[in-house]
Protein backbone atom coordinates (compact mmCIF):
# COMPACT_ATOMS: atom_id res chain seq x y z
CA UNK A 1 25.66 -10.82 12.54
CA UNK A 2 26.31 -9.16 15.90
CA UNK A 3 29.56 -8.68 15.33
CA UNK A 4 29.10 -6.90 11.83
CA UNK A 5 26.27 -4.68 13.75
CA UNK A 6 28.85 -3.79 16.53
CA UNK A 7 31.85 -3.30 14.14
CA UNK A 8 29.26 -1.22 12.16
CA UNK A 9 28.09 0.72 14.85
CA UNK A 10 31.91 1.76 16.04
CA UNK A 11 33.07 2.54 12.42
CA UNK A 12 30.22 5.05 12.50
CA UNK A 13 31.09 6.54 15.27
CA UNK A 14 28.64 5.34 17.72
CA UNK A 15 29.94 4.70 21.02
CA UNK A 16 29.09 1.10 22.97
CA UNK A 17 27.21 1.89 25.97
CA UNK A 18 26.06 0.05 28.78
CA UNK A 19 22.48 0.67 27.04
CA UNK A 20 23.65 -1.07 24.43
CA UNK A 21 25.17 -4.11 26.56
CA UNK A 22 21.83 -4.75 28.33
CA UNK A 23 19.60 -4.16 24.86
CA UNK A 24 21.53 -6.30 21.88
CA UNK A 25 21.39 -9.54 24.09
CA UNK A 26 17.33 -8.79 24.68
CA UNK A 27 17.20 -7.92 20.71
CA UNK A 28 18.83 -11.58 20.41
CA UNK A 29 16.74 -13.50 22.17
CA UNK A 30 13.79 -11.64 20.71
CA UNK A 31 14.84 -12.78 17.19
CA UNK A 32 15.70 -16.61 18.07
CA UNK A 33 11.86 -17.17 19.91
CA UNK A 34 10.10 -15.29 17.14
CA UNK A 35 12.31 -17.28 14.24
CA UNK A 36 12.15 -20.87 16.23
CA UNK A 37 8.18 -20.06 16.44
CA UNK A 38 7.31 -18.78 13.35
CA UNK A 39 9.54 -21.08 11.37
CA UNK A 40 8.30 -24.12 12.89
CA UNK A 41 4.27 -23.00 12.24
CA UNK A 42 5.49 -22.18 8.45
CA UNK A 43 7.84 -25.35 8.16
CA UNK A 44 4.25 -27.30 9.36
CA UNK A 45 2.39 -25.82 7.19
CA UNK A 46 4.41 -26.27 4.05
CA UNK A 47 4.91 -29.94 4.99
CA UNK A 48 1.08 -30.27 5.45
CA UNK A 49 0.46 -28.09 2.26
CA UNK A 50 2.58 -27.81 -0.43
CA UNK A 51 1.19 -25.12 -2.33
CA UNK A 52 1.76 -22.76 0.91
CA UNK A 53 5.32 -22.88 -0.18
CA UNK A 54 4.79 -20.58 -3.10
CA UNK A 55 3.33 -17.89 -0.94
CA UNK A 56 6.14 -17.85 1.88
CA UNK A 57 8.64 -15.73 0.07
CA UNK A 58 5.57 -13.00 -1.18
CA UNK A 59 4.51 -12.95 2.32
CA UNK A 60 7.87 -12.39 3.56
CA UNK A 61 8.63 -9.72 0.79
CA UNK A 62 5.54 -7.86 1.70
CA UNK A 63 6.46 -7.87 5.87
CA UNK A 64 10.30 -6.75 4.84
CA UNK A 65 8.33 -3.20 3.97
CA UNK A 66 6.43 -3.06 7.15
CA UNK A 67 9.38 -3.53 9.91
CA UNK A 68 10.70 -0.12 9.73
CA UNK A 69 14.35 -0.52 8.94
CA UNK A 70 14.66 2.31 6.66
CA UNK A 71 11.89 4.58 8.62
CA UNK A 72 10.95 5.84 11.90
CA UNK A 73 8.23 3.91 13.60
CA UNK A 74 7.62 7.23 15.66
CA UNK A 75 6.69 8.51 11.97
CA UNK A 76 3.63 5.94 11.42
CA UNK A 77 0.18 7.80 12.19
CA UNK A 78 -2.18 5.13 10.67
CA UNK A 79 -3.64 3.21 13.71
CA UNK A 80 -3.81 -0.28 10.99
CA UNK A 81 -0.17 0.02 9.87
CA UNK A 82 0.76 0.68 13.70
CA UNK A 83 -1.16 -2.79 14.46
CA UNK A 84 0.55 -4.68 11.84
CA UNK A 85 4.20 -3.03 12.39
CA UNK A 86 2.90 -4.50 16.50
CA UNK A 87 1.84 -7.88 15.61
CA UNK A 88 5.51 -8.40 13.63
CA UNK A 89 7.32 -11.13 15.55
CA UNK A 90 10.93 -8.92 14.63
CA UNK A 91 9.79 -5.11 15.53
CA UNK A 92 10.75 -6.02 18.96
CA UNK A 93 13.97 -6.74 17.83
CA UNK A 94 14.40 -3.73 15.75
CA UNK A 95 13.28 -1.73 18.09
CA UNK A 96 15.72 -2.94 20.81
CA UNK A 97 18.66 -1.92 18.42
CA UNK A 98 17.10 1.14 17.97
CA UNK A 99 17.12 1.57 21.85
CA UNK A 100 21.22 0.04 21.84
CA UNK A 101 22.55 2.18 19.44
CA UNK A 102 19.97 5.55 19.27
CA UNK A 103 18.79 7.98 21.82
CA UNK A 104 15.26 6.96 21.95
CA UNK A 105 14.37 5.80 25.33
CA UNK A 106 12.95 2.17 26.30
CA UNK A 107 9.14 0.94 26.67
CA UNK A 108 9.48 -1.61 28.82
CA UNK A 109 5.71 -2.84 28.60
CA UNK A 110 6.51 -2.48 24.96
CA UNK A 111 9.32 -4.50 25.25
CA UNK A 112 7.62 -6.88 27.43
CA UNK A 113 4.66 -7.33 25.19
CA UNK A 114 7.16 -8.47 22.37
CA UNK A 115 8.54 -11.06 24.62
CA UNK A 116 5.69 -12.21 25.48
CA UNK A 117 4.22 -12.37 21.76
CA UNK A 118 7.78 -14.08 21.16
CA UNK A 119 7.15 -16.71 23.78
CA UNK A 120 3.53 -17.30 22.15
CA UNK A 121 4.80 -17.66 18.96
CA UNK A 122 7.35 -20.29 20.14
CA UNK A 123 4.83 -22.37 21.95
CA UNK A 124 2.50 -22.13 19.27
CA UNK A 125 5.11 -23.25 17.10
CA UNK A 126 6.21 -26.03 19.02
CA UNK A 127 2.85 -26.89 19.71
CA UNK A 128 1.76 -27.00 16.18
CA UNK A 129 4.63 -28.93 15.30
CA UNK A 130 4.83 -32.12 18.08
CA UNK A 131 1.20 -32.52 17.07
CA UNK A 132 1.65 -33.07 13.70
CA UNK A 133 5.19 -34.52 14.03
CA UNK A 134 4.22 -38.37 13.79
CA UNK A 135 2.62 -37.89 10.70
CA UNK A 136 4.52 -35.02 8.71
CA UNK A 137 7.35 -38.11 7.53
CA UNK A 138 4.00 -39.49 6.02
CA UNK A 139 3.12 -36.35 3.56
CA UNK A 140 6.69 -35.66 2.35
């Protein structure tokens, strides 16, 4: 995917900085904590309850329309919609690229918060799941 973002980016004209160099690999580590840490809480909780399944992908639909692909987050003016657009695991992400390849400037304690949130996430994830490991071959 990084390579379609980067071959994206320079067929539209936008020239590879060293902004860029230091903010993709931070928008990569971003997403693989917040995906290792929410998808192990989800994967528990399907295994533990099987009618969670059926509300992953609405769930998921419903948070596509709150990370602001398509949108500027500097546009949001709602302090609840700011909160939940916050608490999503992949705004930090997004908003990294949006630092790479833009010419907004970086929040460090913003970026910092989402690493930390990311590293939460993960343990919780991990946490969640070595608990219930021994007996999640027992409910599939």
């Amino acid at each position: 995917m990084l390579v379609i973002v980067i071959g994206f980016a320079i067929y539209l004209g936008q020239p590879i900085t060293l902004k860029a160099l230091v903010f993709i690999p931070i928008s990569m580590i971003l997403t693989v904590l917040s995906t290792l840490g929410v998808g192990a809480v989800v994967a528990t909780l399907v295994i533990a309850n099987r009618h969670v399944r059926h509300a992953i992908p609405v769930l998921l639909y419903a948070l596509i329309f709150v990370l602001p692909v398509f949108y500027s987050v500097n546009d949001i003016n709602d302090s609840f919609i700011d909160m939940m657009y916050e608490l999503n695991p992949i705004a930090g992400a997004m908003d990294c690229l949006r630092v790479a390849f833009g010419t907004e400037s970086p929040s460090y304690t913003t970026i910092a918060s989402w690493l930390v949130q990311s590293l939460i996430w993960l343990g919780v994830g991990v946490t969640l799941f070595k608990r219930t490991e021994k007996t999640l071959a027992d409910r599939v």
